[in-house]
N, C-alpha and C. Protein backbone atom coordinates (compact mmCIF):
# COMPACT_ATOMS: atom_id res chain seq x y z
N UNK A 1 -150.30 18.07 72.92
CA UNK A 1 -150.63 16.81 72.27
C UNK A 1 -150.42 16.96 70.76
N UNK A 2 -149.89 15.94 70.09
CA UNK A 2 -149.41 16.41 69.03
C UNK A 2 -150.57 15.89 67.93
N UNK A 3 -150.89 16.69 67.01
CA UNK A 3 -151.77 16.27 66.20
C UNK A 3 -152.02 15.06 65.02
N UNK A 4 -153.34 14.06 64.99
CA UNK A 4 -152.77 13.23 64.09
C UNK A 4 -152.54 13.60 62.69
N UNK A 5 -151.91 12.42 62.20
CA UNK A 5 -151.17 12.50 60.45
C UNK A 5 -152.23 13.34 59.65
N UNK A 6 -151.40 14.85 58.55
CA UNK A 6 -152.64 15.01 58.17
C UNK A 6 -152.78 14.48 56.39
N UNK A 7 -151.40 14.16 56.33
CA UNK A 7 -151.45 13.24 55.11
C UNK A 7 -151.87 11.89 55.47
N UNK A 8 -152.46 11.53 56.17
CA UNK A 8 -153.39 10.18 56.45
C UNK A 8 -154.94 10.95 56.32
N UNK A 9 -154.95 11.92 56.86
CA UNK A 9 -156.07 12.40 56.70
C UNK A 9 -156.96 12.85 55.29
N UNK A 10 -156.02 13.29 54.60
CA UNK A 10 -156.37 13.87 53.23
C UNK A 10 -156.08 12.73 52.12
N UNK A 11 -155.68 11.64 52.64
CA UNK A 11 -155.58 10.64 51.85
C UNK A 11 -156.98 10.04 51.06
N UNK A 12 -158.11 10.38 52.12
CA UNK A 12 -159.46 9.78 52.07
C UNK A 12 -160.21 10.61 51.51
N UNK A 13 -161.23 10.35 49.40
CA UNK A 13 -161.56 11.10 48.82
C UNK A 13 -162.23 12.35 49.38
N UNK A 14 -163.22 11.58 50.10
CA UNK A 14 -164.24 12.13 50.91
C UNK A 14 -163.79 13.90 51.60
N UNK A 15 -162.94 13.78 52.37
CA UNK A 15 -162.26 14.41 52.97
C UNK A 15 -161.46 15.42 51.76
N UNK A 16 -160.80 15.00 51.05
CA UNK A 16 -160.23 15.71 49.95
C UNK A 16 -161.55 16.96 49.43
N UNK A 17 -162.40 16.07 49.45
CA UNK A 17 -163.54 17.32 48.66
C UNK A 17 -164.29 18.15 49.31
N UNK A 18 -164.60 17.97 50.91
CA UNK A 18 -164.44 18.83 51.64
C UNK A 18 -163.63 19.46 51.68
N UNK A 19 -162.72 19.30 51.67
CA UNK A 19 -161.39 20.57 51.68
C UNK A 19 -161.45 21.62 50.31
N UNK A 20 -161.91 20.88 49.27
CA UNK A 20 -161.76 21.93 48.00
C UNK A 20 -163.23 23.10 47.97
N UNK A 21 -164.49 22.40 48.80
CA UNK A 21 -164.91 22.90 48.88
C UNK A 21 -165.06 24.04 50.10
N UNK A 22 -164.56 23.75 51.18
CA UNK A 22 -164.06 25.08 51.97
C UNK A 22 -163.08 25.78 51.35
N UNK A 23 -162.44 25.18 50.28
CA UNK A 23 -161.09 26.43 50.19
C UNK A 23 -162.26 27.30 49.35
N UNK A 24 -163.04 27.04 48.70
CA UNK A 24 -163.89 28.47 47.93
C UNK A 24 -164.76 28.85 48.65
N UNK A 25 -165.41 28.66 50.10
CA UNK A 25 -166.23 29.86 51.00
C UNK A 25 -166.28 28.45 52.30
N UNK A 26 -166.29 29.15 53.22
CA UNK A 26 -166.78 28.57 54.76
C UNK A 26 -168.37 28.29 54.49
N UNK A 27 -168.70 26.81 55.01
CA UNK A 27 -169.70 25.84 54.88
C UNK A 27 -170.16 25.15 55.90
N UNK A 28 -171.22 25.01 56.08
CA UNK A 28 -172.12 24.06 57.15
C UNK A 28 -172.11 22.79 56.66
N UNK A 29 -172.21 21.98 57.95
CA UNK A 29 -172.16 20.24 57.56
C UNK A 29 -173.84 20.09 56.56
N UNK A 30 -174.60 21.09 56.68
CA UNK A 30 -176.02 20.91 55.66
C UNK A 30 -175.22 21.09 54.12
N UNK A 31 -174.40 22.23 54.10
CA UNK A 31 -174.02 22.55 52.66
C UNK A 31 -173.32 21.93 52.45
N UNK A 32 -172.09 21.25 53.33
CA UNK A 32 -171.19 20.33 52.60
C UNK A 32 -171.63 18.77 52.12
N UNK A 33 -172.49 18.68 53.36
CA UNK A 33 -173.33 17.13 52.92
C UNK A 33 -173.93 17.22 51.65
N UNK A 34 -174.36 18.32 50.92
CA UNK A 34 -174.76 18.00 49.34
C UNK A 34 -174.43 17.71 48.56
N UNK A 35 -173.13 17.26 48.68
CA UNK A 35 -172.36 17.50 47.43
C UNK A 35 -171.59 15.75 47.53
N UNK A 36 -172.11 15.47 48.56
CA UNK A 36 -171.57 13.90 49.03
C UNK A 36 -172.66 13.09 48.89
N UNK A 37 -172.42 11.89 48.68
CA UNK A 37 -173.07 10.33 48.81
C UNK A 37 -173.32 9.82 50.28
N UNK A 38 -172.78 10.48 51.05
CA UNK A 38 -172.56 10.18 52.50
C UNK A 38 -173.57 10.42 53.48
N UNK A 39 -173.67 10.47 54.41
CA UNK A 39 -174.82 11.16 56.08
C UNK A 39 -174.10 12.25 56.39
N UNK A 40 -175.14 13.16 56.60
CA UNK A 40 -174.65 14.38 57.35
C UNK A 40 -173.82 13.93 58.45
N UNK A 41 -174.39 12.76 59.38
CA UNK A 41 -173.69 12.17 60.64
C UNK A 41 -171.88 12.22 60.10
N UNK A 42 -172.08 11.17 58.55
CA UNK A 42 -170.63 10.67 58.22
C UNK A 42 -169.30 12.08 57.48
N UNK A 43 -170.05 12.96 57.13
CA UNK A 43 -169.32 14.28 56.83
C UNK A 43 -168.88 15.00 58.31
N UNK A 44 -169.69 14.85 59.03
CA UNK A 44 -169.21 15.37 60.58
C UNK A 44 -168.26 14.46 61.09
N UNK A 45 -168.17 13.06 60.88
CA UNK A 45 -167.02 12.82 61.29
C UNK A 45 -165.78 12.77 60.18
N UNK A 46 -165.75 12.71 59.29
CA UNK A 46 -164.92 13.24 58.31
C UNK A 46 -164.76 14.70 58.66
N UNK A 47 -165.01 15.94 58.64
CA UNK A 47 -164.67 17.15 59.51
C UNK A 47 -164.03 16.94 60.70
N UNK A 48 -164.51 16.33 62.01
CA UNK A 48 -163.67 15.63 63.05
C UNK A 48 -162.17 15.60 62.40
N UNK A 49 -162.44 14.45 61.79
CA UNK A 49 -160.83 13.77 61.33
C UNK A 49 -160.06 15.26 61.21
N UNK A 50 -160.72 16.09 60.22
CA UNK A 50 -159.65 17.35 59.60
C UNK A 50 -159.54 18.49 60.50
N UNK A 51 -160.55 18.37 61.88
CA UNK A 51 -160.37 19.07 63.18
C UNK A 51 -159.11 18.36 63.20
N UNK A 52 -159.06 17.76 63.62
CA UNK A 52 -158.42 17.00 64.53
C UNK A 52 -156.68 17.24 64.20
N UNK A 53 -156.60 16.95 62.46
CA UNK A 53 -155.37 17.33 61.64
C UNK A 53 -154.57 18.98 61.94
N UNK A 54 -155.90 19.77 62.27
CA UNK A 54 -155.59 21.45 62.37
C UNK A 54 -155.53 21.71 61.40
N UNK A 55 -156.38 21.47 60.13
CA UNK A 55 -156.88 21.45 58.27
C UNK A 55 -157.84 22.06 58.13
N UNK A 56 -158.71 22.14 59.26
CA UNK A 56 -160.00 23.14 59.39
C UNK A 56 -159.98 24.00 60.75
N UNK A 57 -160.94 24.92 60.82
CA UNK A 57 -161.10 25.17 61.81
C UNK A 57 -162.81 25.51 61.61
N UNK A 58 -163.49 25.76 62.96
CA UNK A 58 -164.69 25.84 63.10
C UNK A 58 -165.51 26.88 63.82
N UNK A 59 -166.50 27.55 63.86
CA UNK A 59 -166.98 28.35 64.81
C UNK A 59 -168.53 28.56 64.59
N UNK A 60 -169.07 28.82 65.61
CA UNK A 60 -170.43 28.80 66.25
C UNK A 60 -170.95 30.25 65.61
N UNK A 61 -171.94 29.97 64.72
CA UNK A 61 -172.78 31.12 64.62
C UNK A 61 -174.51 30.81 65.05
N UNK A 62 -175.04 31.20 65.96
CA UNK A 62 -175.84 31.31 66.13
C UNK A 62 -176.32 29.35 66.54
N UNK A 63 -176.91 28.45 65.79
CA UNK A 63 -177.20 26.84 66.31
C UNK A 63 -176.26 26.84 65.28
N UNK A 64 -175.80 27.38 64.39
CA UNK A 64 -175.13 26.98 63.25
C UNK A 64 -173.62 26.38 63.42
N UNK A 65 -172.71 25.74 63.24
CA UNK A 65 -171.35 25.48 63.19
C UNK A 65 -170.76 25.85 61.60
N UNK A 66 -170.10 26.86 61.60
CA UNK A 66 -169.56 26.91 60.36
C UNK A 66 -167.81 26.70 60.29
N UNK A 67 -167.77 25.65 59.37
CA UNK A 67 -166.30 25.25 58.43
C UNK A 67 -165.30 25.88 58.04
N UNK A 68 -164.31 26.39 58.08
CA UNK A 68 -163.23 26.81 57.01
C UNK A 68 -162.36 26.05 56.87
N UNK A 69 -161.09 26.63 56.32
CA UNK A 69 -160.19 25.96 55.64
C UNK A 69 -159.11 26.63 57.06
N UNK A 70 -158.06 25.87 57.75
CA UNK A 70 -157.10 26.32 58.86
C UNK A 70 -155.98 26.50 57.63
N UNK A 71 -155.49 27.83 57.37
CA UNK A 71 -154.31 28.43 56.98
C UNK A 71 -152.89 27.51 57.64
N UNK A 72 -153.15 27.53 58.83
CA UNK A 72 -151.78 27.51 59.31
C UNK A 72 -151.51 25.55 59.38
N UNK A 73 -152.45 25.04 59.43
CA UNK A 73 -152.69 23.79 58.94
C UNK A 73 -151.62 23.09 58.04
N UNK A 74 -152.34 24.12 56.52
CA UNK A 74 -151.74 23.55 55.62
C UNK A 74 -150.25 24.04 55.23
N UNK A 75 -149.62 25.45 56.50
CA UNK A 75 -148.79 26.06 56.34
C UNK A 75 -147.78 24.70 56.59
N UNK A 76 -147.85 24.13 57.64
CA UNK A 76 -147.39 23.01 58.06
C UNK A 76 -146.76 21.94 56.99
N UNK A 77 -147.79 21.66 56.20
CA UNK A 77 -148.00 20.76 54.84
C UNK A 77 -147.01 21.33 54.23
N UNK A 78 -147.12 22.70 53.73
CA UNK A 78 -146.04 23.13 52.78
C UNK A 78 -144.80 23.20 53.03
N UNK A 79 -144.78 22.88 54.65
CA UNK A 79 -143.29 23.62 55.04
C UNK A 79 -142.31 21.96 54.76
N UNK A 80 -143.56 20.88 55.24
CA UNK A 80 -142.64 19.56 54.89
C UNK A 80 -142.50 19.45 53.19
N UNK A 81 -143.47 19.31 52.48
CA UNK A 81 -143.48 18.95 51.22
C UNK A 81 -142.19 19.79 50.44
N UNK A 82 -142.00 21.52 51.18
CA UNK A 82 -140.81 22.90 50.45
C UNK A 82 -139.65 22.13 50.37
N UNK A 83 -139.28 20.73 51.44
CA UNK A 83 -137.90 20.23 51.67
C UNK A 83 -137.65 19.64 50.19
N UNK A 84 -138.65 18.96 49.70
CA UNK A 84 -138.30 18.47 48.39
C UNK A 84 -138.34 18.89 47.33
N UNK A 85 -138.66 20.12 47.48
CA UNK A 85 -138.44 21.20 45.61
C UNK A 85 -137.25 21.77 46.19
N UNK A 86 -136.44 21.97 47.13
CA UNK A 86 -135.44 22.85 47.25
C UNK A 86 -134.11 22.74 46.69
């Protein structure tokens, strides 16, 4: 199944600043919700969305769910955007 747009995805601020803040350490929807105006509920589905892109990835520690940033994600990103500096 092919994944949705992830430049639709990162289009949305919200989402953008989650991302800058996983690129400097892996984060819980408690730690990332601080830094937002939003619901913990509405940052989890904003995460969704960037699941969903293959922009994050996620894993179970303990009740905990912790955040990162998916490498190969944004490998993707670079490989379309490389066509136009070349």
């Amino acid at each position: 199944m092919a994944h949705p747009d992830p430049f639709a995805a990162i289009a949305d601020p919200n989402r953008r600043f989650l991302l800058e803040e996983l690129r400097r350490a892996p984060k819980t929807v408690n730690e990332l919700s601080q830094g937002l105006p939003i619901s913990r509920p509405a940052v989890s589905q904003h995460l969704k969305a960037l699941l969903d892109c293959n922009l994050v990835s996620v894993t179970a520690r303990g009740t905990s769910r912790i955040y990162a940033i998916n490498n190969a994600g944004f490998n993707r990103l670079n490989l379309w955007l490389d066509q136009f500096w070349a």
